[in-house]
N, C-alpha and C. Protein backbone atom coordinates (compact mmCIF):
# COMPACT_ATOMS: atom_id res chain seq x y z
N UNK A 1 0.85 -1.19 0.00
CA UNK A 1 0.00 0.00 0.00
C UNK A 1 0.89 1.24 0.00
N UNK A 2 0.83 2.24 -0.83
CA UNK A 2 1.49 3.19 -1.38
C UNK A 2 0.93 4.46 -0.63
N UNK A 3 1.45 4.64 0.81
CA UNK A 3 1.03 5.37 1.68
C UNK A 3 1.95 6.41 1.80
N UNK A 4 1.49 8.02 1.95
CA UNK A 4 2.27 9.19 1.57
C UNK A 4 3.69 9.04 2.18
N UNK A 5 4.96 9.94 1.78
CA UNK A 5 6.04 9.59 2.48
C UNK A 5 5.90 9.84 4.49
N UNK A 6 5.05 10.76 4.56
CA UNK A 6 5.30 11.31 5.77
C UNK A 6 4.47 10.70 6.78
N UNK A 7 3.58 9.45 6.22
CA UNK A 7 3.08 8.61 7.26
C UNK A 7 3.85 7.04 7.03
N UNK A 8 4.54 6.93 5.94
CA UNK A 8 5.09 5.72 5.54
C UNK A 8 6.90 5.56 6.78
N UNK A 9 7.04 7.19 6.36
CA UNK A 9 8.50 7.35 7.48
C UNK A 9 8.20 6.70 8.77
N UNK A 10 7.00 6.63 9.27
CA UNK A 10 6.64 6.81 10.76
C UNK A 10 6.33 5.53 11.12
N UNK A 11 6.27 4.62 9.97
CA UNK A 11 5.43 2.77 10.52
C UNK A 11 5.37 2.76 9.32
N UNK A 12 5.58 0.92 9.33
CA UNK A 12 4.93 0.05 8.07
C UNK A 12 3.81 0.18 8.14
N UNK A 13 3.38 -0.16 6.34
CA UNK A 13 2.31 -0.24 6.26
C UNK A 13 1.57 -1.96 7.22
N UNK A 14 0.41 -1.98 7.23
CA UNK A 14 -0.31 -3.06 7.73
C UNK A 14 -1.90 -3.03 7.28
N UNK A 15 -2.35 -4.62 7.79
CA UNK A 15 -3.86 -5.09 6.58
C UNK A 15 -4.35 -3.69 6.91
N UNK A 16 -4.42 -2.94 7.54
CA UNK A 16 -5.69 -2.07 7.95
C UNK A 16 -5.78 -1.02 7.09
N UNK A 17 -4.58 -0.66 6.51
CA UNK A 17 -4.15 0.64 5.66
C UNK A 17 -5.24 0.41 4.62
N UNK A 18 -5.14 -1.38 4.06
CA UNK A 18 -6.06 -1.29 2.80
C UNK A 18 -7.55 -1.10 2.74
N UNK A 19 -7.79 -0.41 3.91
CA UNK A 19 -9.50 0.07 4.04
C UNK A 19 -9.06 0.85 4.36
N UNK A 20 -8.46 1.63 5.49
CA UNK A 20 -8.52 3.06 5.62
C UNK A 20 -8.12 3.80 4.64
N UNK A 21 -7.18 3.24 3.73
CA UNK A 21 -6.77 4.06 3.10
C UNK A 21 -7.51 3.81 1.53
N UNK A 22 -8.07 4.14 1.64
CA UNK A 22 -9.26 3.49 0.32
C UNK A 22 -10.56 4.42 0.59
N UNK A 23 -11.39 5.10 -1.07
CA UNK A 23 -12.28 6.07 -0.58
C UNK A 23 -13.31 4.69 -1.53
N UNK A 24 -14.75 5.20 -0.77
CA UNK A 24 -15.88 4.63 -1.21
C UNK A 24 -16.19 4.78 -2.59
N UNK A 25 -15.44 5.50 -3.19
CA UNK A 25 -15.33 5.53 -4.83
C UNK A 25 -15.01 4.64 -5.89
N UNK A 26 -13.77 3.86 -5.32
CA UNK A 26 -12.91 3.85 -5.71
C UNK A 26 -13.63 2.78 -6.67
N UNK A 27 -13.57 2.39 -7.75
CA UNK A 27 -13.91 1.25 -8.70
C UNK A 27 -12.93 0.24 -9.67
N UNK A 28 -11.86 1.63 -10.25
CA UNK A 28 -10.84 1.05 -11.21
C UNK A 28 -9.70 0.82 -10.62
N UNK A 29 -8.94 -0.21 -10.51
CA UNK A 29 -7.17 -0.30 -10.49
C UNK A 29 -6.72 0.35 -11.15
N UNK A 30 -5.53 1.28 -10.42
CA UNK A 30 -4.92 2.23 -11.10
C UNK A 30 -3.91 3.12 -10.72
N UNK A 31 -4.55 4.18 -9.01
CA UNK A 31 -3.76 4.93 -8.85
C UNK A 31 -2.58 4.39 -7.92
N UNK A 32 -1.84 4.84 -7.24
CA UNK A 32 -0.79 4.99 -6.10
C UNK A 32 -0.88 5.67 -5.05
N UNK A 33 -1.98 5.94 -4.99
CA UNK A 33 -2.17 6.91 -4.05
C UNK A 33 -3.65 7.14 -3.45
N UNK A 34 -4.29 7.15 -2.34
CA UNK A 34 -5.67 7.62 -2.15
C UNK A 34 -6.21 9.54 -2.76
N UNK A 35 -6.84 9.68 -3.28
CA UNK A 35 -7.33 10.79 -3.19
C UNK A 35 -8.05 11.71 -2.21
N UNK A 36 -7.39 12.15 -1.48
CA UNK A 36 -7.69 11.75 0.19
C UNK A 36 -8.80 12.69 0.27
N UNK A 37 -9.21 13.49 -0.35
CA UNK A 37 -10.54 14.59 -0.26
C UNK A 37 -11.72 13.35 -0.40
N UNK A 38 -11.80 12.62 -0.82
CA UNK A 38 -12.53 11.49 -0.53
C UNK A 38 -12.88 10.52 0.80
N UNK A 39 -11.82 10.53 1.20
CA UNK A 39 -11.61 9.34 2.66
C UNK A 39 -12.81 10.10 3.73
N UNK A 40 -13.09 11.50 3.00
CA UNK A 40 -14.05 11.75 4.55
C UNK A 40 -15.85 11.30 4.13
N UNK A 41 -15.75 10.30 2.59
CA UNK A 41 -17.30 10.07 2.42
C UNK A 41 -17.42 8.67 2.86
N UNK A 42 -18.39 8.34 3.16
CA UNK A 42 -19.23 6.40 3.31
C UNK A 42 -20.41 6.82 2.80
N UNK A 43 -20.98 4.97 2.45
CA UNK A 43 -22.23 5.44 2.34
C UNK A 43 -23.46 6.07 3.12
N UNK A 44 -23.48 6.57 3.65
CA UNK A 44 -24.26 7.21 4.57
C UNK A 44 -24.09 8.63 4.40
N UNK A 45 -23.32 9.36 4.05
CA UNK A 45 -22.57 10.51 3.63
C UNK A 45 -23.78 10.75 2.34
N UNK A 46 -23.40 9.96 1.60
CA UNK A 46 -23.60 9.75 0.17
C UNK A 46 -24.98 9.87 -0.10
N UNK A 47 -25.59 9.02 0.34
CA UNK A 47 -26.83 8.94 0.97
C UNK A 47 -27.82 10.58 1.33
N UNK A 48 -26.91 10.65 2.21
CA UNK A 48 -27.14 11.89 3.13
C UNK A 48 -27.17 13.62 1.26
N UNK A 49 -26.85 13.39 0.76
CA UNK A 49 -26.16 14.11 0.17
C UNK A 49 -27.07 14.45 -1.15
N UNK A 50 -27.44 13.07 -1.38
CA UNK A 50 -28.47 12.91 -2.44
C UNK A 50 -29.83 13.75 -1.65
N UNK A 51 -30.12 12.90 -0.75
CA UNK A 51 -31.56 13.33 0.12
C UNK A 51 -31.33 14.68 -0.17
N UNK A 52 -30.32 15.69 0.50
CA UNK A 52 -30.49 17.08 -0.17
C UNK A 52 -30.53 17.52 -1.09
N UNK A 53 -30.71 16.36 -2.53
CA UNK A 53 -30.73 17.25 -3.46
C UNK A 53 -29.00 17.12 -4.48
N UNK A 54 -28.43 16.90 -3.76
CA UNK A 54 -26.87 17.15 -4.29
C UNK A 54 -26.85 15.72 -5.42
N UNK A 55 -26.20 16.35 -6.58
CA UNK A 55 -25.95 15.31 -7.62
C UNK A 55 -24.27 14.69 -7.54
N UNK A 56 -24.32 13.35 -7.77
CA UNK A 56 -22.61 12.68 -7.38
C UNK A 56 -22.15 12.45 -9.20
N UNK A 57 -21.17 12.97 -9.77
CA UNK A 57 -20.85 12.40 -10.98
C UNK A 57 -19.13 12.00 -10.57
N UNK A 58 -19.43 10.56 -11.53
CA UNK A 58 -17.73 9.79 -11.32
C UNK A 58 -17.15 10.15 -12.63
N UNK A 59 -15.74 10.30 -12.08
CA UNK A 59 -14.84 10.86 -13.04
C UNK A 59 -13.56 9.38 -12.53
N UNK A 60 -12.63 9.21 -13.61
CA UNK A 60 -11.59 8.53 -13.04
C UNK A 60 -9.94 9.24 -13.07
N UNK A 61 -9.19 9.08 -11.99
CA UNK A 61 -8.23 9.86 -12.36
C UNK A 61 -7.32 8.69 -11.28
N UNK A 62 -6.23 8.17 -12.43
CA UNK A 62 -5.12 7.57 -11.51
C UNK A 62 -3.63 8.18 -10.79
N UNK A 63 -4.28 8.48 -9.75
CA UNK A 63 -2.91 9.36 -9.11
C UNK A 63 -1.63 8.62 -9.43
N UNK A 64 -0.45 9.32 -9.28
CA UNK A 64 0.83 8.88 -9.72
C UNK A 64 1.45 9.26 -8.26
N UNK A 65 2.89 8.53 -8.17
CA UNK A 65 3.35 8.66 -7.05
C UNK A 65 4.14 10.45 -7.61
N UNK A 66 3.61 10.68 -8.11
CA UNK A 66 4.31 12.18 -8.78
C UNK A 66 3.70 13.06 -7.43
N UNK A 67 2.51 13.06 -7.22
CA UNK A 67 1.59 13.85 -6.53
C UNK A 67 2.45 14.23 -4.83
N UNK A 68 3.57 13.94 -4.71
CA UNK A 68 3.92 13.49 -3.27
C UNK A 68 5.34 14.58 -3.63
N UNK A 69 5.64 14.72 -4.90
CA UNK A 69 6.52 15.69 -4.79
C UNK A 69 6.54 17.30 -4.83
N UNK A 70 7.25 17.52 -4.03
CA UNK A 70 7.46 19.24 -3.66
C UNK A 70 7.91 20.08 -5.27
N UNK A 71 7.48 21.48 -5.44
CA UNK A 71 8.28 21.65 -6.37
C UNK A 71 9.76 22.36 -5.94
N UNK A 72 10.57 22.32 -6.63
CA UNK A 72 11.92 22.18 -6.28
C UNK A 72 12.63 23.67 -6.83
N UNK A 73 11.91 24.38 -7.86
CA UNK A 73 12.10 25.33 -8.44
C UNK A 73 12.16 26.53 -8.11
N UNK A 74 12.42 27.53 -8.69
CA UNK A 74 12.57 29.18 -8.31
C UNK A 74 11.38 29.75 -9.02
N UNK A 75 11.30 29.70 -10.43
CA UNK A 75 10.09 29.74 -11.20
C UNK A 75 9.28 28.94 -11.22
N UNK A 76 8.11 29.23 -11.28
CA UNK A 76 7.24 27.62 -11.05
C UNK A 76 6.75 27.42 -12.14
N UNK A 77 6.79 28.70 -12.83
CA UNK A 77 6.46 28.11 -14.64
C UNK A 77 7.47 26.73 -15.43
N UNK A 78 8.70 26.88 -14.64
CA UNK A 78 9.78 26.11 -15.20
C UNK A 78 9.35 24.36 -14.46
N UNK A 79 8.17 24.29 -13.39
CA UNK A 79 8.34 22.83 -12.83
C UNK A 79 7.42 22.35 -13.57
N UNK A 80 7.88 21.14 -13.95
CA UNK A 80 7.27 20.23 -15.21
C UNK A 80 6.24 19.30 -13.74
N UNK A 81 4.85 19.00 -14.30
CA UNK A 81 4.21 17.94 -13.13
C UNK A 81 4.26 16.79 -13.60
N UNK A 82 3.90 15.92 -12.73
CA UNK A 82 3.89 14.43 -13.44
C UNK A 82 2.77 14.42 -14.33
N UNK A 83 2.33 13.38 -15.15
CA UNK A 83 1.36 13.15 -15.85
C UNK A 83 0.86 11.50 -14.80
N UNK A 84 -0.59 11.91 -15.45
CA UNK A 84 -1.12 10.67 -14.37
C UNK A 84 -2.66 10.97 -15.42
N UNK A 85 -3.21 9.61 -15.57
CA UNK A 85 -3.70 8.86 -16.58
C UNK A 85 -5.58 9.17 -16.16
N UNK A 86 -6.58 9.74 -16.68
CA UNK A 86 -7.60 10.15 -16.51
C UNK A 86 -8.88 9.73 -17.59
N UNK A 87 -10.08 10.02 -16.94
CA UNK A 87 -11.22 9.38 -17.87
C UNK A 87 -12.28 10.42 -17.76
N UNK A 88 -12.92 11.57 -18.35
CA UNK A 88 -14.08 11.94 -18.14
C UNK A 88 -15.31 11.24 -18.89
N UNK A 89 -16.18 10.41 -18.39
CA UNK A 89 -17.30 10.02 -19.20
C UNK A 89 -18.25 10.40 -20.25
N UNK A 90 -18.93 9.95 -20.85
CA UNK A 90 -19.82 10.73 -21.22
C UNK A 90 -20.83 10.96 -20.23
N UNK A 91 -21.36 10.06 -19.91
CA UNK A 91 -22.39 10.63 -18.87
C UNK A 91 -21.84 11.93 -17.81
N UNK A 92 -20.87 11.80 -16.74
CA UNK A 92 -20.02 12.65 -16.23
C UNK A 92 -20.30 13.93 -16.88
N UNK A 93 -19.83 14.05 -18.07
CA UNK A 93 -19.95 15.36 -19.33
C UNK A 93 -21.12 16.26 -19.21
N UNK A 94 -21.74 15.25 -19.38
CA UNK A 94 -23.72 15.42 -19.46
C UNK A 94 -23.88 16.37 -18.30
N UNK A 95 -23.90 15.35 -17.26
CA UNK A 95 -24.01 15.93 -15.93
C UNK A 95 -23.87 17.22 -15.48
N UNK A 96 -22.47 17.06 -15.82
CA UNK A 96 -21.82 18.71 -15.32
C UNK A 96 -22.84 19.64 -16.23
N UNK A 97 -22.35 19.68 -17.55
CA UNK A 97 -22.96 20.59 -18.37
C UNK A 97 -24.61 21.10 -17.89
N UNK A 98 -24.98 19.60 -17.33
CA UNK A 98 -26.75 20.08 -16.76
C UNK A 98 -26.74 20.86 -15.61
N UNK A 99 -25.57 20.77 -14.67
CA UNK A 99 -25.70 21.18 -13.34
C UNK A 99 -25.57 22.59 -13.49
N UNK A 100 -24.10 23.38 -15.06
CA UNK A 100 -24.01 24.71 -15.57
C UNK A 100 -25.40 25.18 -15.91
N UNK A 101 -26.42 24.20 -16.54
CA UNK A 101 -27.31 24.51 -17.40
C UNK A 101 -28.53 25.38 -16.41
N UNK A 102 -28.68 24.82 -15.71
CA UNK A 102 -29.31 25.15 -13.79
C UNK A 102 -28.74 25.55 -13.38
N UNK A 103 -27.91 26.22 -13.43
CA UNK A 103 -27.44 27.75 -12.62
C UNK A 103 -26.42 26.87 -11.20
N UNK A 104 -25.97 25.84 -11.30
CA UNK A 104 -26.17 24.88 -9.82
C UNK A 104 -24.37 24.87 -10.41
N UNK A 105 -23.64 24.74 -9.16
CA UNK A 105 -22.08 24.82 -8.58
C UNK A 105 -21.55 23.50 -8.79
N UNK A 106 -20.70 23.45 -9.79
CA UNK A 106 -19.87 21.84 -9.98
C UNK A 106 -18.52 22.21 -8.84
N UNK A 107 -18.63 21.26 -7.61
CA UNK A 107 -18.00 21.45 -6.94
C UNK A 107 -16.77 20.27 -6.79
N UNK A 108 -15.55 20.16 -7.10
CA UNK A 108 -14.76 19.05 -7.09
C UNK A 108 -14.40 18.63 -5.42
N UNK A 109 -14.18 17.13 -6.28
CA UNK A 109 -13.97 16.62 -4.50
C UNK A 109 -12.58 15.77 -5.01
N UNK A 110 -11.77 16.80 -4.51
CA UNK A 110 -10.49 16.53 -4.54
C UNK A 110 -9.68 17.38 -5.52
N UNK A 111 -8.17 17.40 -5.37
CA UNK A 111 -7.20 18.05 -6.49
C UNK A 111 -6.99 17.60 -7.62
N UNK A 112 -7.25 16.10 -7.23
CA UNK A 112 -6.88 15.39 -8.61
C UNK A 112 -8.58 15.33 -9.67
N UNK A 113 -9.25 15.52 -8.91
CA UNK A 113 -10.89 15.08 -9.53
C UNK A 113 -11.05 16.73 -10.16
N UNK A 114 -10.36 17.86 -9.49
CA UNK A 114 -10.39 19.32 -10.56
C UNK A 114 -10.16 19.70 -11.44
N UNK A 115 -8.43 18.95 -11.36
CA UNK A 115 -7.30 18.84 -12.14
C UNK A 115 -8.05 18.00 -13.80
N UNK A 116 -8.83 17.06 -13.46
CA UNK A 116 -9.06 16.28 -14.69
C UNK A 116 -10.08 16.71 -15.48
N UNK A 117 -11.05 17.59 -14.48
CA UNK A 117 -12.36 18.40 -15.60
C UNK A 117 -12.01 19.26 -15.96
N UNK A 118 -10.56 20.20 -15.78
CA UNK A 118 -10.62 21.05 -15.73
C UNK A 118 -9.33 20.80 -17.56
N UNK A 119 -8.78 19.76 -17.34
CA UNK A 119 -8.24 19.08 -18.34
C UNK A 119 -9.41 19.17 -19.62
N UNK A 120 -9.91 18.27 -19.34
CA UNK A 120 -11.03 18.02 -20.19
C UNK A 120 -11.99 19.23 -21.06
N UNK A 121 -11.73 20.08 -20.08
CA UNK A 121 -12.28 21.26 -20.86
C UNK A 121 -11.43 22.20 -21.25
N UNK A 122 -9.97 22.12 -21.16
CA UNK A 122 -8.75 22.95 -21.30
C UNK A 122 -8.99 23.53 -23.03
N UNK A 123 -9.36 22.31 -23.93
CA UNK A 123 -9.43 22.95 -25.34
C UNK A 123 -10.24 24.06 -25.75
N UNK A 124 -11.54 23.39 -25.25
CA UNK A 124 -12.57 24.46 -26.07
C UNK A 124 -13.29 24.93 -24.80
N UNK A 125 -12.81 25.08 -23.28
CA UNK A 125 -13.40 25.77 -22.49
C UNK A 125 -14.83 24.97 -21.92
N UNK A 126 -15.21 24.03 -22.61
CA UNK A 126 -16.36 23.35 -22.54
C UNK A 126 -16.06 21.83 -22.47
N UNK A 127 -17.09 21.51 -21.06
CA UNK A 127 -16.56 19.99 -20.84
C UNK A 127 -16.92 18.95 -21.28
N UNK A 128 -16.64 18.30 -22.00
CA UNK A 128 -16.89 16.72 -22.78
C UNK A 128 -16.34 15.68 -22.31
N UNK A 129 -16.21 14.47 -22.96
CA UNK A 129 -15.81 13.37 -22.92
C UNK A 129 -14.27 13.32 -23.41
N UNK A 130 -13.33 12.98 -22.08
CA UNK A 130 -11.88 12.80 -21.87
C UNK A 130 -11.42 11.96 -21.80
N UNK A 131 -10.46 11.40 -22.61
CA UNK A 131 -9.41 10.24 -21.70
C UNK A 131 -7.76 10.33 -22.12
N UNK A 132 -6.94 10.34 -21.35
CA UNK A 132 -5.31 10.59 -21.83
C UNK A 132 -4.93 10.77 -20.58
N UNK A 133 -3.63 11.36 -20.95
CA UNK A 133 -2.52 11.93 -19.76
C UNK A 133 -2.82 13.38 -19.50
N UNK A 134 -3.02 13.41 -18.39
CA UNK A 134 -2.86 15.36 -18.16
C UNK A 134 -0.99 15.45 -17.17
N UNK A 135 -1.10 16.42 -17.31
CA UNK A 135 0.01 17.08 -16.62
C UNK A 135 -0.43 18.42 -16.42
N UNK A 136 -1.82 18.94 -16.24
CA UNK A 136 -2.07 20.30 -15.79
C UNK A 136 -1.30 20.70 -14.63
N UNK A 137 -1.06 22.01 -14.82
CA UNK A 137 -0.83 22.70 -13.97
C UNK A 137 -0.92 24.08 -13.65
N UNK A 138 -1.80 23.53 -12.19
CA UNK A 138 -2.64 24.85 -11.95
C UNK A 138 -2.17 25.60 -10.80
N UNK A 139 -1.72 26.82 -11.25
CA UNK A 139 -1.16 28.01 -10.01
C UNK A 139 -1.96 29.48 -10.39
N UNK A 140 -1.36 29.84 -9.34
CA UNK A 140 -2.04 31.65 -9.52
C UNK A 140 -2.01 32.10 -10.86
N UNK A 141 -2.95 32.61 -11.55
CA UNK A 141 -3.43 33.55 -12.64
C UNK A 141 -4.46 32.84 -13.50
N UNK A 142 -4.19 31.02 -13.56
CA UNK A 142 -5.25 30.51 -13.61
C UNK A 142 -6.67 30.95 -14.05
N UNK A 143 -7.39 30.51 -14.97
CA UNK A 143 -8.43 30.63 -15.19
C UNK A 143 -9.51 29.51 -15.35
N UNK A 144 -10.22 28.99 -14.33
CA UNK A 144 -11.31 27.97 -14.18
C UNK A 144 -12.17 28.10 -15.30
N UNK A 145 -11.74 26.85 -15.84
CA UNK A 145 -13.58 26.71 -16.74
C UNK A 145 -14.57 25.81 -16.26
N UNK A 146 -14.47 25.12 -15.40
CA UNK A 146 -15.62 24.15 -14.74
C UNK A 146 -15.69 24.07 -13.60
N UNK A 147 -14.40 24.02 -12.80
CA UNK A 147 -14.85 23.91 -11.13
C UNK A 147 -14.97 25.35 -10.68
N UNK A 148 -16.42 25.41 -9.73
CA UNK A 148 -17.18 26.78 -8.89
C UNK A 148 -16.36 26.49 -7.19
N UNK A 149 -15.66 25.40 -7.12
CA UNK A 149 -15.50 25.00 -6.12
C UNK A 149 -14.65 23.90 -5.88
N UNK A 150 -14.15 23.19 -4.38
CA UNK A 150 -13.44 22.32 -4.58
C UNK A 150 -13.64 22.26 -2.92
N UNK A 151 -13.72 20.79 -2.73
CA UNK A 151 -13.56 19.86 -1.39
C UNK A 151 -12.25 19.25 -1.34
N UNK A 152 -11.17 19.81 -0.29
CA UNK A 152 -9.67 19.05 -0.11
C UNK A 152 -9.62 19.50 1.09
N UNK A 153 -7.90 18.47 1.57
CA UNK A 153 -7.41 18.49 2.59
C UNK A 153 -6.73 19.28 2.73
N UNK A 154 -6.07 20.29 3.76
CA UNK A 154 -4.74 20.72 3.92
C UNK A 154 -3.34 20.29 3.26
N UNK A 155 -2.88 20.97 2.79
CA UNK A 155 -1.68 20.43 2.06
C UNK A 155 -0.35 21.03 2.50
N UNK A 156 0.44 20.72 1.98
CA UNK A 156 2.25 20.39 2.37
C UNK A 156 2.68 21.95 1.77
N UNK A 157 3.44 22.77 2.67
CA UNK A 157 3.76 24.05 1.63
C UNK A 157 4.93 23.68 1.04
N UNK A 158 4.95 24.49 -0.02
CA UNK A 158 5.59 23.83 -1.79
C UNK A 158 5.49 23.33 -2.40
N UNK A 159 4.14 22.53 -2.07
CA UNK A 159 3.28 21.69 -3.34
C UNK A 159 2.80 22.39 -4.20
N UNK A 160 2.37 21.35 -5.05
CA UNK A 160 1.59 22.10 -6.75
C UNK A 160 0.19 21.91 -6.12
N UNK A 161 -0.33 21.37 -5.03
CA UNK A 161 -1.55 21.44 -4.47
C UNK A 161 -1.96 22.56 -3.85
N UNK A 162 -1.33 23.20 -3.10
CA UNK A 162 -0.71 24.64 -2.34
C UNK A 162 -1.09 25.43 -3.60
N UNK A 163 -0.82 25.59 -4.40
CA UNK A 163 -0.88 26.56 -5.49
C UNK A 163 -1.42 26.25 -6.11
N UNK A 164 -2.37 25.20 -6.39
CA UNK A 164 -3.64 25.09 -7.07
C UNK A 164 -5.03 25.98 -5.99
N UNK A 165 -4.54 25.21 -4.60
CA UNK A 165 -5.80 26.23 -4.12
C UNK A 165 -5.87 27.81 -3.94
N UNK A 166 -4.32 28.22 -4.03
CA UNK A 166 -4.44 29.12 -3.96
C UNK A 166 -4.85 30.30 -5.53
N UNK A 167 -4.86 28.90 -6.34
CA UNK A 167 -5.04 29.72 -8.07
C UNK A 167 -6.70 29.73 -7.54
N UNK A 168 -7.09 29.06 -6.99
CA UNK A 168 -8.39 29.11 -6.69
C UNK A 168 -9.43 30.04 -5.68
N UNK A 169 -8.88 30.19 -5.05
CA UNK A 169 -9.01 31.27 -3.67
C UNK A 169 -8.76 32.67 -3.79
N UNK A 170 -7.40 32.57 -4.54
CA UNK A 170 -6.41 33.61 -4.17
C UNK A 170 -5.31 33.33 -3.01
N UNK A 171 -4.49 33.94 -3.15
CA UNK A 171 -3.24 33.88 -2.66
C UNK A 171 -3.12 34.05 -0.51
N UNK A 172 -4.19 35.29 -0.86
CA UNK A 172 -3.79 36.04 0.61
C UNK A 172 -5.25 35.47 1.40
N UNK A 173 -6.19 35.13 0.76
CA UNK A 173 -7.21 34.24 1.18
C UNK A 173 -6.56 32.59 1.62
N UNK A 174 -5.90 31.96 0.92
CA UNK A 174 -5.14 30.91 1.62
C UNK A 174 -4.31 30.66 2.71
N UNK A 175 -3.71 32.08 2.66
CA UNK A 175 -3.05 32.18 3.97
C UNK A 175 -3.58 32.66 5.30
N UNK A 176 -4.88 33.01 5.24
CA UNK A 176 -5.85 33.69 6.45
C UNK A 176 -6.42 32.32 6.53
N UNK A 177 -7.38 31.38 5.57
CA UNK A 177 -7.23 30.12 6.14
C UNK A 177 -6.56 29.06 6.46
N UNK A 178 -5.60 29.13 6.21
CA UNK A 178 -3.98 28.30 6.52
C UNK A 178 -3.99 28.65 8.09
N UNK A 179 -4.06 30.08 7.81
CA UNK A 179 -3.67 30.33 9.70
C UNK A 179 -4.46 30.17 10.83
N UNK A 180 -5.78 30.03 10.00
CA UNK A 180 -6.98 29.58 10.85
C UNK A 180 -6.96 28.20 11.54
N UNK A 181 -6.35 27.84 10.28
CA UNK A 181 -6.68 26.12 10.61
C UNK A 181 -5.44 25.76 11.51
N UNK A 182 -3.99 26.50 11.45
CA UNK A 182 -3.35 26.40 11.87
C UNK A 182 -3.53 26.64 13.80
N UNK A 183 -3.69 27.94 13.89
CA UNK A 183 -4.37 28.29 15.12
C UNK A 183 -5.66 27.20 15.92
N UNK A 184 -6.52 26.80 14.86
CA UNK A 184 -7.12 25.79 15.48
C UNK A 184 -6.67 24.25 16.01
N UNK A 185 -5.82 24.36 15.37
CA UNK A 185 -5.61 22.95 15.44
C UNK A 185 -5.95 21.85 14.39
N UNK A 186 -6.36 22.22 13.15
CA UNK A 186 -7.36 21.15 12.39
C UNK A 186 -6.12 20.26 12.05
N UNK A 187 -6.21 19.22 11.56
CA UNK A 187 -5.14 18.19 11.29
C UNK A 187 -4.80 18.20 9.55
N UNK A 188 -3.71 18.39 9.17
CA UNK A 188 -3.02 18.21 7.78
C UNK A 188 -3.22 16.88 7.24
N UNK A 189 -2.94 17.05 5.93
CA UNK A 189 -2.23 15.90 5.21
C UNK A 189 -3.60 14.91 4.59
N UNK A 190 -3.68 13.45 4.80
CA UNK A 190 -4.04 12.30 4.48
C UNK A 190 -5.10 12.34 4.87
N UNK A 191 -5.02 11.94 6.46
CA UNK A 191 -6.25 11.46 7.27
C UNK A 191 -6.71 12.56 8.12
N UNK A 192 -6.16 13.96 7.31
CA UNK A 192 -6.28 15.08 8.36
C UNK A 192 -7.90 15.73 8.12
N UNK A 193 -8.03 16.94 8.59
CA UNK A 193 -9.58 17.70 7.98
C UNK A 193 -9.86 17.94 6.58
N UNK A 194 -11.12 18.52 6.41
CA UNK A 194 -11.51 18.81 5.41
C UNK A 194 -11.32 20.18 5.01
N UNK A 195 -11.35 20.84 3.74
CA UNK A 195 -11.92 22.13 3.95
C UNK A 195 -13.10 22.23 1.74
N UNK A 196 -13.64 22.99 2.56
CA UNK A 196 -14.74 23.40 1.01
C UNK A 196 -15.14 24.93 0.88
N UNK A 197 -13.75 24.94 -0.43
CA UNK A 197 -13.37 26.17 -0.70
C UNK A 197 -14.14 26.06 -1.85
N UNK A 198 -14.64 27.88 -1.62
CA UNK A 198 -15.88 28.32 -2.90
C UNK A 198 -15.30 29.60 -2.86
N UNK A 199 -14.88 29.93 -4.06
CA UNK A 199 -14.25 31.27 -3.72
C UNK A 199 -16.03 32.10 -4.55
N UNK A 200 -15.42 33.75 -4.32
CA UNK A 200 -16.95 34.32 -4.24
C UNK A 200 -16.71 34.44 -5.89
N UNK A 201 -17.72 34.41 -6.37
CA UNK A 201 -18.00 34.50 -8.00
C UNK A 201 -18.27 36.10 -8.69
């Protein structure tokens, strides 16, 4: 089980990892990694979610052990990301486009699940049916064509995750909730909190 470096340093892995570390999504063999903005749903969540009304569309995206590295650079235009292997459906497609069509917030659940619609619609701005390698990369100046929103964990500073939310937020908005969460106490990383960032439109 291909568990991040900074819980792998600390203990072997063991049987238990392969459920905890596993989201109720999960369907295809593929990634290396959990998509950890996930680990906080079950079915009951899910459940819970529909009853309000909320629509679930599956996307596939196989994380790469790329996702675990820092960028290393001075320019960040110059850091190349990994590529890691993705599927937008047709149905998926549909979906979204209906949820734009209704005035209603496609909200991603996770970095890697943003990263791939946001792929998908990189050509013509409009989201369809995807499948290939992405290597997006998303930092400040950024311009969203599909996600209104995004459900993730706290992340590692000097990641390309770090600077995706902050292409998303803004810069000085990340760091007032960074320090929030910091001051509170909320927990980083994997198995840490949530947060569901909507920046204002």
């Amino acid at each position: 089980m291909p568990l991040p470096p900074y819980i792998a340093s600390k203990r072997p892995t063991d049987a238990q990892d392969r459920e905890d570390y596993q989201t109720v999504f999960a369907k295809n063999a593929g990634s290396v990694a959990a998509p950890t903005a996930s680990l906080h749903f079950d079915e009951p969540v899910l459940t819970a979610l529909s009853n309000r009304g909320v629509d679930i569309s599956y996307v596939t995206l196989h994380v790469g052990a790329g996702t675990f590295l820092p960028v290393k650079v001075d320019d960040i235009k110059t850091h190349k990301m990994h590529a890691e292997y993705g599927e937008v459906g047709e149905q998926a497609a549909h979906e979204i486009k209906q949820t734009y069509g209704s005035s209603g917030r496609v909200l991603a659940v996770g970095t890697t699940a943003l990263r791939l619609i946001e792929t998908a619609a990189a050509e013509t701005g409009d989201i369809s049916r995807w499948s290939g390698e992405t290597d997006i990369f998303i930092y400040p100046g950024y311009k969203f064509r599909v996600a209104d929103g995004l459900m993730t964990n706290f992340h590692l500073p000097k990641s390309t995750l770090l600077m995706l939310v902050s292409a998303l937020m803004g810069a000085e908005a990340i760091k007032d909730i960074y320090q929030h969460a910091i001051e509170n106490r909320y927990r980083f990383f994997s198995y840490g909190d949530a947060s569901l960032l909507i920046p204002k439109r």
